[in-house]
Protein backbone atom coordinates (compact mmCIF):
# COMPACT_ATOMS: atom_id res chain seq x y z
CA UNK A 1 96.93 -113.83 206.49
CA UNK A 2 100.27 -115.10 205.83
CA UNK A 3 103.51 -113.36 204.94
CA UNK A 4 105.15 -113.97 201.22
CA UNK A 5 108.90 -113.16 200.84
CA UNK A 6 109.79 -112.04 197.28
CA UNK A 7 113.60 -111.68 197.01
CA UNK A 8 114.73 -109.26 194.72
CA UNK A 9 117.27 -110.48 192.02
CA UNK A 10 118.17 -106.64 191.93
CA UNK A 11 120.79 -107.50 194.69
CA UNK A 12 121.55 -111.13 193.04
CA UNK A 13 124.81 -112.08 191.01
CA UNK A 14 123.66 -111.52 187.54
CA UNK A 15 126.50 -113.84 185.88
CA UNK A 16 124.77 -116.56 188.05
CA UNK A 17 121.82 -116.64 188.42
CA UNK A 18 120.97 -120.30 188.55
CA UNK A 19 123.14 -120.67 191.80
CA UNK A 20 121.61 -117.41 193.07
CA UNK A 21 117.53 -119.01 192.33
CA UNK A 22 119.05 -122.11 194.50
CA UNK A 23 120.18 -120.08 197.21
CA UNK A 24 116.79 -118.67 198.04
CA UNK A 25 114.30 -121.57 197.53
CA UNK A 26 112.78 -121.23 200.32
CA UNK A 27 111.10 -117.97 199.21
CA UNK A 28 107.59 -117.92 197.87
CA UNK A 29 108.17 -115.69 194.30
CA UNK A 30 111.39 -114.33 192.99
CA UNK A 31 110.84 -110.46 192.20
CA UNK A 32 112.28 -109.39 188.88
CA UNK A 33 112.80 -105.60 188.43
CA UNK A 34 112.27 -104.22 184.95
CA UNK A 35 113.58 -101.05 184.09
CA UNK A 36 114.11 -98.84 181.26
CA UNK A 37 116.35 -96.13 182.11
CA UNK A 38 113.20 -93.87 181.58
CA UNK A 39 110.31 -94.32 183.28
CA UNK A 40 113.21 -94.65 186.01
CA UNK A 41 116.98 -94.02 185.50
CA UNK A 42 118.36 -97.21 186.17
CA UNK A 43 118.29 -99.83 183.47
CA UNK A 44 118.32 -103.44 184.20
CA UNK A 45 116.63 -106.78 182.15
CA UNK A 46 114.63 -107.07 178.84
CA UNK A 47 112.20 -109.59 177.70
CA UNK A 48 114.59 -112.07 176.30
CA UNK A 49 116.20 -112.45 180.27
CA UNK A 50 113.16 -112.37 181.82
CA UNK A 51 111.69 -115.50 179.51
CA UNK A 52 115.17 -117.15 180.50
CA UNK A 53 114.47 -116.28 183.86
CA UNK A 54 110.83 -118.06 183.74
CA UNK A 55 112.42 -121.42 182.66
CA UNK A 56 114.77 -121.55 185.16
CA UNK A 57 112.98 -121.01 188.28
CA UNK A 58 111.38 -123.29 189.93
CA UNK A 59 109.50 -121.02 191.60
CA UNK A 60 107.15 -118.15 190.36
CA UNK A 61 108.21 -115.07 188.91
CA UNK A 62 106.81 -111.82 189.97
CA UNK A 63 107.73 -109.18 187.65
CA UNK A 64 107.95 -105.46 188.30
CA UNK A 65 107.62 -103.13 184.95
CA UNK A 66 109.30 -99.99 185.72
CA UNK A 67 108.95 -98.86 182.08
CA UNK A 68 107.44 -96.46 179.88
CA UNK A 69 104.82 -97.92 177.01
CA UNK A 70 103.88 -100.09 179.88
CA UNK A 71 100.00 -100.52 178.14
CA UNK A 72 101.84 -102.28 175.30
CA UNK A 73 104.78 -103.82 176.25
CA UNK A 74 103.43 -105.65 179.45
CA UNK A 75 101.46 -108.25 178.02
CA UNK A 76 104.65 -109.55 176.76
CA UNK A 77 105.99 -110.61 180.01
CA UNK A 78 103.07 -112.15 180.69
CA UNK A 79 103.18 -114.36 178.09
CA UNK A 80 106.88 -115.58 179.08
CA UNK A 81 104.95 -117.60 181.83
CA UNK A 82 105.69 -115.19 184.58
CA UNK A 83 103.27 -115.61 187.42
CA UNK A 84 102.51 -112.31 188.29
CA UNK A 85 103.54 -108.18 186.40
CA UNK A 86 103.04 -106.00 187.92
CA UNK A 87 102.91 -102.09 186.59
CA UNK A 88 102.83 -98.65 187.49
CA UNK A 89 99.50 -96.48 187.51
CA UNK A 90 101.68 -93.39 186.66
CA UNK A 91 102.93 -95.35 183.02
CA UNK A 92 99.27 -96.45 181.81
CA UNK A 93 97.08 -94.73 180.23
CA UNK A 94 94.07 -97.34 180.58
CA UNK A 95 95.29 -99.54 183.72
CA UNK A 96 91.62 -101.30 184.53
CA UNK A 97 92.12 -102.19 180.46
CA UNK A 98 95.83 -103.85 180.92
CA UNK A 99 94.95 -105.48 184.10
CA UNK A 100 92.26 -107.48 182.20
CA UNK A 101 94.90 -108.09 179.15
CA UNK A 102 97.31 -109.62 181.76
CA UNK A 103 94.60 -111.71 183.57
CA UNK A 104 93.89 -112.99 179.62
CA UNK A 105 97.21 -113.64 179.14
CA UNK A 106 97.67 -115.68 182.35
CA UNK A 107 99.54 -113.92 184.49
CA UNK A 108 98.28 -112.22 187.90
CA UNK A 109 97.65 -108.71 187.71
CA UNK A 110 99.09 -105.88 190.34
CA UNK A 111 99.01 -102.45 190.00
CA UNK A 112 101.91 -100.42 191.69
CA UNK A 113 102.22 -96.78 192.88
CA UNK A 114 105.34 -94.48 193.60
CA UNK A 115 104.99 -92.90 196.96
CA UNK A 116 104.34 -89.28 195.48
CA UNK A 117 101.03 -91.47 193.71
CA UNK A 118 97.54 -91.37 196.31
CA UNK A 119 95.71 -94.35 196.11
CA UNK A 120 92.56 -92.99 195.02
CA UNK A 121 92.44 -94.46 191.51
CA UNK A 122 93.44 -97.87 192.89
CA UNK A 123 90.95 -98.16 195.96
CA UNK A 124 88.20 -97.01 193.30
CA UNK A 125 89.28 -100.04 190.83
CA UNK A 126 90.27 -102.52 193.29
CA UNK A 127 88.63 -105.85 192.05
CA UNK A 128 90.44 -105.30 188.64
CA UNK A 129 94.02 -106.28 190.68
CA UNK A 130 95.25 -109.45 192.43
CA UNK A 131 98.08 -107.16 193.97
CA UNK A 132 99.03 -103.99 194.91
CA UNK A 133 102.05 -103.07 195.20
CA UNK A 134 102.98 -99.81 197.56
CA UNK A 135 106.63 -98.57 196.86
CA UNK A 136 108.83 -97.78 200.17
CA UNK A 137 111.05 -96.55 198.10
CA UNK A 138 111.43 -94.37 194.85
CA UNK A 139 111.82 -96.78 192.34
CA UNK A 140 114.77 -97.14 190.39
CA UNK A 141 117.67 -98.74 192.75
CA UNK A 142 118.07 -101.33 195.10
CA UNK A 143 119.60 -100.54 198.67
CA UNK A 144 117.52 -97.47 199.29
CA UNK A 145 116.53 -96.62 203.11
CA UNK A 146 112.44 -97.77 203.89
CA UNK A 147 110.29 -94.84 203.50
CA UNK A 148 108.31 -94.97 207.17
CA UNK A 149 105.98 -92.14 206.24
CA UNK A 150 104.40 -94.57 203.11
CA UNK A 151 102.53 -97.02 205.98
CA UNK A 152 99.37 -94.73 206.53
CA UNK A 153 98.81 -95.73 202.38
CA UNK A 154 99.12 -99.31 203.00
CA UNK A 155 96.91 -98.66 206.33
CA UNK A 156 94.63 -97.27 203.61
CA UNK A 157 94.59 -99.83 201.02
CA UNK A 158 94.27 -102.75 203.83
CA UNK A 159 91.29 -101.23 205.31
CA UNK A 160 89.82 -100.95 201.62
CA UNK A 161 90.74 -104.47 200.83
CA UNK A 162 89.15 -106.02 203.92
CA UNK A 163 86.34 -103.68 204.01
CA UNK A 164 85.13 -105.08 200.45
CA UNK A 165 86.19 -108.73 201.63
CA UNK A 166 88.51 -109.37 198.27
CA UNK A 167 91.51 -111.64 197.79
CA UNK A 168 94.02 -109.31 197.57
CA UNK A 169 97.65 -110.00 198.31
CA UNK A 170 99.22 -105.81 199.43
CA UNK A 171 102.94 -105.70 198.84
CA UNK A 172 105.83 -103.42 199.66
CA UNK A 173 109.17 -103.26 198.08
CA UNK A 174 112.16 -101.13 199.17
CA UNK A 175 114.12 -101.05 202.12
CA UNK A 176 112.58 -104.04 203.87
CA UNK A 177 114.58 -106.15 206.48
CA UNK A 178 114.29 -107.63 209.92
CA UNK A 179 113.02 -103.94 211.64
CA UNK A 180 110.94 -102.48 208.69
CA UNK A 181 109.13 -105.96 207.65
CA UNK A 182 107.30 -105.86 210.57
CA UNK A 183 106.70 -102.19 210.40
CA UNK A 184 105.33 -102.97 207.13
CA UNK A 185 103.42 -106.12 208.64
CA UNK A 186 101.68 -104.28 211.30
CA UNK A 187 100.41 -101.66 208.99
CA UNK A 188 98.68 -104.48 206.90
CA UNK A 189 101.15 -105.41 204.24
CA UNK A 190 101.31 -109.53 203.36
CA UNK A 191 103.81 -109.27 200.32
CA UNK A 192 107.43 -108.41 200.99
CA UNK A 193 110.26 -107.84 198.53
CA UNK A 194 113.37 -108.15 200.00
CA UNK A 195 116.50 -107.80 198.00
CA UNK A 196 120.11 -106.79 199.26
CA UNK A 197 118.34 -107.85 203.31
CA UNK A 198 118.31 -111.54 201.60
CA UNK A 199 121.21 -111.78 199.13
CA UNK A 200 123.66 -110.13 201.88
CA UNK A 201 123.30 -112.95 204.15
CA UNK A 202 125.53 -116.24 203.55
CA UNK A 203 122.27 -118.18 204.68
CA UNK A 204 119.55 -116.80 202.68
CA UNK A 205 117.16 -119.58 202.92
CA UNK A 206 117.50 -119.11 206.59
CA UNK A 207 117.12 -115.11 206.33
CA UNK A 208 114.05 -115.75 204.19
CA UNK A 209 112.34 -118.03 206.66
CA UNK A 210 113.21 -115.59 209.41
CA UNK A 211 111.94 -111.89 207.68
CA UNK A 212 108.46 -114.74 206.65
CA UNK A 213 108.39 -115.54 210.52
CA UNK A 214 109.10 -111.66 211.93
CA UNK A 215 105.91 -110.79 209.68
CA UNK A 216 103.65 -113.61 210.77
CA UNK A 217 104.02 -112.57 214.22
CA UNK A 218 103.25 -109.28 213.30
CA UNK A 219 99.97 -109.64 212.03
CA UNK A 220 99.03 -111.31 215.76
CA UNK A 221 100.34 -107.87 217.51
């Protein structure tokens, strides 16, 4: 297993950007947060920024859809090129149904779960995802404190994901830094997000390679 850091552009300079994407190429995926100001009450980027946001990376975009109408508005992001989109069980009405429509479209994908959600539903339909995503957090703002007490779910969906032997990459977002990644690590997580940890730090390339290396290590404890 190896670690994947995901900066979140939730903690970037939004006027820039392009210098912001060049400050943090060493990560593996840039993390784009979606929201609506209803499925969660922040409100943040819309399709036209995230298909500007595809053709000027140079490295792959990993969307998160905190939105309502999720079963008919994700395909869209798909089809800006992002890599991966990731939405929430508790917006779809048919997720097994939109994770095929995404794979269709191109795009990887990963089903996420707020930390009130069990994973029942998402153990049960597990092949149908190439990620799931386990908030540390409540979803809706960056900066938030790493909920601890959300590690026996990703204990749970590891075990589940090794038991039936599938490519599965588990990620967490919220609150993760040099102590909680390997927290996070440990309790079987390979994905992190990492936004205001990466984008606070003058080197971020550097900060990136060091939260990658803190979680590698951690899957040898």
């Amino acid at each position: 297993m190896t670690a994947l850091i995901h900066p979140s552009i939730l903690s970037a300079d939004f006027a820039n950007f392009q210098t912001e994407f060049v400050s943090i190429s060493s990560a593996d995926a840039i993390h784009v947060d979606v929201m609506d100001g209803h499925f969660v009450p922040n409100l943040t980027f819309g399709l036209p920024v995230v298909k500007r946001l595809v053709q000027i990376s140079e490295l792959p975009i990993d969307v998160h859809l905190m939105i309502e109408n999720v079963d008919f508005l994700a395909v869209s992001y798909a089809d800006t090129g992002a890599a991966s989109v990731t939405f929430h069980q508790e917006a779809s009405v048919e997720p097994v149904k939109l994770a095929r429509q995404l794979r269709a479209a191109g795009a990887k994908a990963s089903i996420a779960v707020k930390p009130g959600t069990g994973l029942e539903f998402v153990l049960d339909n597990l092949s149908e995802f190439d990620m799931v995503l386990v908030m540390t957090v409540e979803p809706g703002f960056g900066g938030q404190s790493f909920m601890s007490d959300m590690m026996p779910k990703v204990e749970q969906a590891r075990a589940e994901i090794d038991r039936l032997g599938l490519n599965i990459r588990l990620q967490v977002d919220g609150g993760i830094d040099e102590n909680t990644i390997k927290v996070a690590a440990q309790a079987g997580a390979d994905t992190f997000v990492a936004g205001s940890s990466v984008f606070s730090k003058s080197d971020r390339n550097g900060q990136i390679e060091l939260l990658r290396d803190i979680a590698n290590k951690a899957f040898d404890y």
